[in-house]
N, C-alpha and C. Protein backbone atom coordinates (compact mmCIF):
# COMPACT_ATOMS: atom_id res chain seq x y z
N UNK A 1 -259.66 -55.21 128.21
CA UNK A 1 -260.66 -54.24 127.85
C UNK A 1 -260.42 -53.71 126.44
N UNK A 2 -259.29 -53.24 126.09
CA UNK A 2 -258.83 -52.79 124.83
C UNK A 2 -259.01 -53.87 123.70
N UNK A 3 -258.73 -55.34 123.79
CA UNK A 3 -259.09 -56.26 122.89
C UNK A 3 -260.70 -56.35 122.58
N UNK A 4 -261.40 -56.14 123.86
CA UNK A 4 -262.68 -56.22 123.30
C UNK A 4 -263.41 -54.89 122.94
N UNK A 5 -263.05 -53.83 122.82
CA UNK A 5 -263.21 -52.79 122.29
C UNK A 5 -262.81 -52.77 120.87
N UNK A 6 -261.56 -53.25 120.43
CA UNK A 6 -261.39 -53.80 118.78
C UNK A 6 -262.24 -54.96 118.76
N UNK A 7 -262.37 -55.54 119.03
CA UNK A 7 -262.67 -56.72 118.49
C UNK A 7 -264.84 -56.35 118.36
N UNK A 8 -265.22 -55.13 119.26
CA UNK A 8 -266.46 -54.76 119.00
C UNK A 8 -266.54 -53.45 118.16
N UNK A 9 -265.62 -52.85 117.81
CA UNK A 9 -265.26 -51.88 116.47
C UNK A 9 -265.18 -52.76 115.50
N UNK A 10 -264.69 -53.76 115.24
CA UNK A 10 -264.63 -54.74 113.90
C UNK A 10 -265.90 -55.18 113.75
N UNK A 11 -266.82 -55.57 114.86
CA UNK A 11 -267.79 -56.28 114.58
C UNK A 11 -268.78 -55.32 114.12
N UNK A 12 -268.95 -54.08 114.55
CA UNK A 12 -269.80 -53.13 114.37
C UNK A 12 -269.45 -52.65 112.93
N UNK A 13 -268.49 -52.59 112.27
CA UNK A 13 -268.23 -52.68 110.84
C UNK A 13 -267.90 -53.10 110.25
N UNK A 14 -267.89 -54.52 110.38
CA UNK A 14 -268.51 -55.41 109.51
C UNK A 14 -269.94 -55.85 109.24
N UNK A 15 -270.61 -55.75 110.31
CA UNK A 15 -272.13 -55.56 110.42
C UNK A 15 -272.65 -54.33 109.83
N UNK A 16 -272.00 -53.29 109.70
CA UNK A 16 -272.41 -51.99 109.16
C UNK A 16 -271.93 -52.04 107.70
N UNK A 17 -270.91 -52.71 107.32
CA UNK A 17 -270.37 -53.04 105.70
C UNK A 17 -271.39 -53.98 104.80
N UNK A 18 -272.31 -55.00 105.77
CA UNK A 18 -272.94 -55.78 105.38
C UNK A 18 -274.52 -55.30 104.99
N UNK A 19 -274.78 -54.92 106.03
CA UNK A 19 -276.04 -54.01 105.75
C UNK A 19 -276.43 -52.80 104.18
N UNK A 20 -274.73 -51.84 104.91
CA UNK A 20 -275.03 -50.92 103.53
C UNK A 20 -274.76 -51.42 101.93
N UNK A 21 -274.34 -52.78 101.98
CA UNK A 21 -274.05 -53.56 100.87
C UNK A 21 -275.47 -54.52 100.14
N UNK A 22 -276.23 -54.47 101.18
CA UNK A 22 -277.38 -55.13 100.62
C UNK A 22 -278.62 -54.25 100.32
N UNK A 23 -278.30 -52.57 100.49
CA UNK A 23 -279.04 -51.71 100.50
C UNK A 23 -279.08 -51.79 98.70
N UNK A 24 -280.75 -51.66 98.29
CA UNK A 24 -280.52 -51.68 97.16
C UNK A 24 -280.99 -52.68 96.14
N UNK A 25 -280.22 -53.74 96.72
CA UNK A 25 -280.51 -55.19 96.46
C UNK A 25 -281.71 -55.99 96.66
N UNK A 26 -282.79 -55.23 97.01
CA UNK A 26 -284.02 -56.35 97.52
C UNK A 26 -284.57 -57.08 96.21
N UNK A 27 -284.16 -56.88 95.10
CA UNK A 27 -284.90 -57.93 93.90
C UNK A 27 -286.13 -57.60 94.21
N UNK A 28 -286.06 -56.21 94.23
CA UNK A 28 -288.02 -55.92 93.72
C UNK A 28 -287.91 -56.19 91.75
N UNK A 29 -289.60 -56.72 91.95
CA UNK A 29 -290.10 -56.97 90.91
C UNK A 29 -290.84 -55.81 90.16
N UNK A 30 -290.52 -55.62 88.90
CA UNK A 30 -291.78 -54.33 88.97
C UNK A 30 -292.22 -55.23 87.02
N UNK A 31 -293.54 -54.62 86.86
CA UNK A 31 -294.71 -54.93 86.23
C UNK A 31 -294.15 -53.41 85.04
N UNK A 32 -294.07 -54.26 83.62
CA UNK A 32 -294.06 -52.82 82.71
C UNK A 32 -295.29 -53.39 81.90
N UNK A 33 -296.01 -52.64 81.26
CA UNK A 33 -296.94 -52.08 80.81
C UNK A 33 -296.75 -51.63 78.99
N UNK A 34 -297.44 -52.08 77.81
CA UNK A 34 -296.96 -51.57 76.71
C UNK A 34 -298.58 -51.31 76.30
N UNK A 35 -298.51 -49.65 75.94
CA UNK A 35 -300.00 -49.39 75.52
C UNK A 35 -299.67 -48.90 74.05
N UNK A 36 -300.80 -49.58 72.70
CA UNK A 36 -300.98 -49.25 71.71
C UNK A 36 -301.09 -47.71 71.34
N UNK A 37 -301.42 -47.02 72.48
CA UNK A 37 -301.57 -45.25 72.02
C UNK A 37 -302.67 -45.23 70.84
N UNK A 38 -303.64 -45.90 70.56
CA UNK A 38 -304.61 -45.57 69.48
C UNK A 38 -306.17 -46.45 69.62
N UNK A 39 -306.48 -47.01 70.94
CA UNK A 39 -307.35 -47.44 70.77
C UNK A 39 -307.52 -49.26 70.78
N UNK A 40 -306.88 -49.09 69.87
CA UNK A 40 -307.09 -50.68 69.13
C UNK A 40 -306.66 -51.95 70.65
N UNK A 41 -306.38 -51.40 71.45
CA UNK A 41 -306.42 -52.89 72.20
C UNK A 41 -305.27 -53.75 72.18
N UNK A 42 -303.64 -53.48 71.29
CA UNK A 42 -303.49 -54.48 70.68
C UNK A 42 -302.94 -55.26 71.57
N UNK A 43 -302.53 -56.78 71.44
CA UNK A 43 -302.09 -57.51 72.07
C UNK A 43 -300.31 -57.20 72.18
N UNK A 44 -299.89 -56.82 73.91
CA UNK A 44 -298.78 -56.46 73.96
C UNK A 44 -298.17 -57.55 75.24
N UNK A 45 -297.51 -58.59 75.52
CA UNK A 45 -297.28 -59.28 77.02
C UNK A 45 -296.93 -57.97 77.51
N UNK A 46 -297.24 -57.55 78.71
CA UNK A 46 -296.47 -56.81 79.83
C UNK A 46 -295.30 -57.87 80.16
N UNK A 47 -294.49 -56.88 80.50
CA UNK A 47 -293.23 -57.75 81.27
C UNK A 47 -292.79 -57.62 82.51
N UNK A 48 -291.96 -58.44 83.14
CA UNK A 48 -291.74 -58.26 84.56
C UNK A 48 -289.81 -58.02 84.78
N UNK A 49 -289.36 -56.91 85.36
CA UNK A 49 -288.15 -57.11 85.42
C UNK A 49 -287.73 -56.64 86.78
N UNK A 50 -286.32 -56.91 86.91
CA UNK A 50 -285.86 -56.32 88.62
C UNK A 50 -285.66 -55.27 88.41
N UNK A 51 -285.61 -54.25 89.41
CA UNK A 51 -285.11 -52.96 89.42
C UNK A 51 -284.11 -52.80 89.25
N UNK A 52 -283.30 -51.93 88.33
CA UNK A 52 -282.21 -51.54 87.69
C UNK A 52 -281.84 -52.90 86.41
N UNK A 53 -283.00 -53.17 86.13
CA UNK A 53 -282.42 -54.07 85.21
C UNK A 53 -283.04 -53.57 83.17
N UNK A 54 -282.36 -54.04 82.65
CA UNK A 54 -283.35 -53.54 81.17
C UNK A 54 -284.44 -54.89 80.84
N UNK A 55 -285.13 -53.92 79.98
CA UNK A 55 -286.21 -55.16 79.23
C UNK A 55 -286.47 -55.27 78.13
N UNK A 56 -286.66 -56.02 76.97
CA UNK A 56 -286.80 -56.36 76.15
C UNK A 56 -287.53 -55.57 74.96
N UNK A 57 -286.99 -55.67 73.81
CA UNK A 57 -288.19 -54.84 73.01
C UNK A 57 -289.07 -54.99 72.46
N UNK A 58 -290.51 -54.85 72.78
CA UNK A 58 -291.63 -56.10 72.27
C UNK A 58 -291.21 -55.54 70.54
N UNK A 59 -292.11 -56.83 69.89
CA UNK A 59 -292.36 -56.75 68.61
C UNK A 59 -293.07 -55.38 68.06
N UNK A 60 -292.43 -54.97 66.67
CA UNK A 60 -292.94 -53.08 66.48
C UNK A 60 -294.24 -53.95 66.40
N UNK A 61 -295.31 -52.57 66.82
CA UNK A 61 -296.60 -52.51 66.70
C UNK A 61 -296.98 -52.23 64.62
N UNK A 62 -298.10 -52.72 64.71
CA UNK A 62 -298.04 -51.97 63.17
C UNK A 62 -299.82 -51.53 63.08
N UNK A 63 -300.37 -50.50 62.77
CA UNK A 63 -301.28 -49.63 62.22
C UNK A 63 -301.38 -48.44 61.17
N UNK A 64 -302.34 -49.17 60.46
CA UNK A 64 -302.52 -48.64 58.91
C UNK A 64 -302.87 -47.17 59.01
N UNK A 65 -301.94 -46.74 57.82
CA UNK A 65 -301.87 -45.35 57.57
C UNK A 65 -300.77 -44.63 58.61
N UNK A 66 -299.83 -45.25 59.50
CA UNK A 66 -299.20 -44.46 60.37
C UNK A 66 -297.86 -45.44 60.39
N UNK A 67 -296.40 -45.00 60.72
CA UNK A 67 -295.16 -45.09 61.04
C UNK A 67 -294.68 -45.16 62.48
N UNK A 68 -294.75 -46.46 63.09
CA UNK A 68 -294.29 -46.44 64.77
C UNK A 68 -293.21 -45.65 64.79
N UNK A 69 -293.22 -44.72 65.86
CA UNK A 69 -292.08 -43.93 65.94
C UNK A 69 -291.45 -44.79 67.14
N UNK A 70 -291.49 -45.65 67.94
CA UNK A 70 -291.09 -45.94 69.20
C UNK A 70 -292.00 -46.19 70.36
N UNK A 71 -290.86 -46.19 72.08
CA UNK A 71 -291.89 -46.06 72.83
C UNK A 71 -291.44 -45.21 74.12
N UNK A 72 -292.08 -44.51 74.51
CA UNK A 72 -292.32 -43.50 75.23
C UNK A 72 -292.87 -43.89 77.08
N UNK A 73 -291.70 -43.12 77.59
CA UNK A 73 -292.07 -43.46 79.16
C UNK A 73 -292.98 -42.25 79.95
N UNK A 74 -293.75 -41.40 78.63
CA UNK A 74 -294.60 -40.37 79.39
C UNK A 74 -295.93 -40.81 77.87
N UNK A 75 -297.16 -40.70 78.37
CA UNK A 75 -298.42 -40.90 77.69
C UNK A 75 -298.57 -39.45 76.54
N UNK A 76 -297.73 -38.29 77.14
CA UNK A 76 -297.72 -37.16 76.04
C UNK A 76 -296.18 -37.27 74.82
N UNK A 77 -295.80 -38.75 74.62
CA UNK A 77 -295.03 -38.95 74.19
C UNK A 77 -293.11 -37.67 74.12
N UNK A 78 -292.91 -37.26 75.27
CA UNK A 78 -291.52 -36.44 74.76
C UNK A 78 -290.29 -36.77 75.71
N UNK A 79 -290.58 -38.32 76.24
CA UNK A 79 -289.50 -38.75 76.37
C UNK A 79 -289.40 -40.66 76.09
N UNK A 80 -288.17 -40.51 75.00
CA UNK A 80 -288.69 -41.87 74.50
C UNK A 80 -287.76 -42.80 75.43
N UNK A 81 -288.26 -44.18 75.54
CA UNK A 81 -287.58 -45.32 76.04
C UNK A 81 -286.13 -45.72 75.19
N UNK A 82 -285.12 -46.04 75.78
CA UNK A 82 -284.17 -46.52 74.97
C UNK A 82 -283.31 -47.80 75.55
N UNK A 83 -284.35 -48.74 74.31
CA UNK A 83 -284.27 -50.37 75.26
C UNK A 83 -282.52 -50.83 75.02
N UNK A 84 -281.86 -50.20 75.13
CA UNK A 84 -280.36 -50.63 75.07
C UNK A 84 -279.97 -49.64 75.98
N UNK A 85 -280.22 -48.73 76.64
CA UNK A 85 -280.07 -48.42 77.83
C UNK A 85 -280.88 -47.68 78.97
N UNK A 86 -281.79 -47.78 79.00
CA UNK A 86 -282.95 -47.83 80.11
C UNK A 86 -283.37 -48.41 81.20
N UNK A 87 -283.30 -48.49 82.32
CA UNK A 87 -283.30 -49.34 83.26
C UNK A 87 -284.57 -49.08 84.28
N UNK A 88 -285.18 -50.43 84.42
CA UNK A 88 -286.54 -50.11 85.51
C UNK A 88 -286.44 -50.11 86.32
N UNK A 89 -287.27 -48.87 87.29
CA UNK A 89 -287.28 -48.39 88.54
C UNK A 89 -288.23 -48.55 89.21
N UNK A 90 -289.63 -48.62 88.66
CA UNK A 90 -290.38 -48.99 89.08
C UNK A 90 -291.25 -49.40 88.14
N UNK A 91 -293.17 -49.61 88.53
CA UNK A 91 -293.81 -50.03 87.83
C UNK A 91 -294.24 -48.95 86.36
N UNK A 92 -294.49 -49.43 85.48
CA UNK A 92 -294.09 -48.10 84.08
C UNK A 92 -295.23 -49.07 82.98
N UNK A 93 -295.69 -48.15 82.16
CA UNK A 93 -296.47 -48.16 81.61
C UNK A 93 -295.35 -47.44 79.89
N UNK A 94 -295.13 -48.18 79.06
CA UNK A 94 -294.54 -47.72 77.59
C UNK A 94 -295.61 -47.34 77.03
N UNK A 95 -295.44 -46.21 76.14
CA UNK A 95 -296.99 -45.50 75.20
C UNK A 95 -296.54 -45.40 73.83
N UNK A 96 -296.90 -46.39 72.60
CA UNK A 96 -296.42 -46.26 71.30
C UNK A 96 -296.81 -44.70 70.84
N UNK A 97 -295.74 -44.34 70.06
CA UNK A 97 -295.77 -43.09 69.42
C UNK A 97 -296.18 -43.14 67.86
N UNK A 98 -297.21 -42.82 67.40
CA UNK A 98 -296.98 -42.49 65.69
C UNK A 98 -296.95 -41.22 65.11
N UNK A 99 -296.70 -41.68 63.96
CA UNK A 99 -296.91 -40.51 63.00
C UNK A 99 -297.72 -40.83 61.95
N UNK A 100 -298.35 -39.97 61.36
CA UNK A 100 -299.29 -40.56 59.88
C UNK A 100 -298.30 -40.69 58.69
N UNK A 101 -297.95 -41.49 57.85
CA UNK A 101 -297.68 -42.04 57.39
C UNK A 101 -298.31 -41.07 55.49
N UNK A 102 -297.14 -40.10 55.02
CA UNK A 102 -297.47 -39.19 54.24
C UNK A 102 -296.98 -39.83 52.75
């Protein structure tokens, strides 16, 4: 009786070690989003990355008369993305920031 009482404590945590180890891990996909912030449409690929992973920094945008400041994970630009350490959580939409160009 006592052997199979260890031997169903081991199994129950190892089955319970396995589970909370893959918590986390599902390789969701999520969809990012890069908006020009001015209209123009411009051509940006969206990208696709896993959760907790980083992504790439598209090519700077460029529009006349203004200075890309970056890109921004809120549409009222006051928190910027920082593609060397930022990691996606879910699906996200980047919003270029400018300034006019004095």
């Amino acid at each position: 009786m006592r052997k199979r009482l260890i031997l169903f404590s081991a199994v129950l945590c190892l089955s319970m070690s396995v589970l909370l180890c893959s918590c986390g891990q599902s390789g969701e996909q999520y969809t990012i989003c890069f908006e020009d912030n001015y209209g123009a449409g411009g051509e940006y690929d969206s990208q696709v990355a896993a959760s907790g992973k980083k992504i790439a920094e598209p090519d700077v945008p460029v529009r006349d008369g203004y200075v890309f400041l970056g890109w921004y994970k809120d549409a009222g630009l006051t928190e910027k993305w920082d593609f060397g350490k930022d990691k996606v959580k879910s699906e996200m939409t980047l919003y270029a920031g400018w300034d006019a160009d004095t």
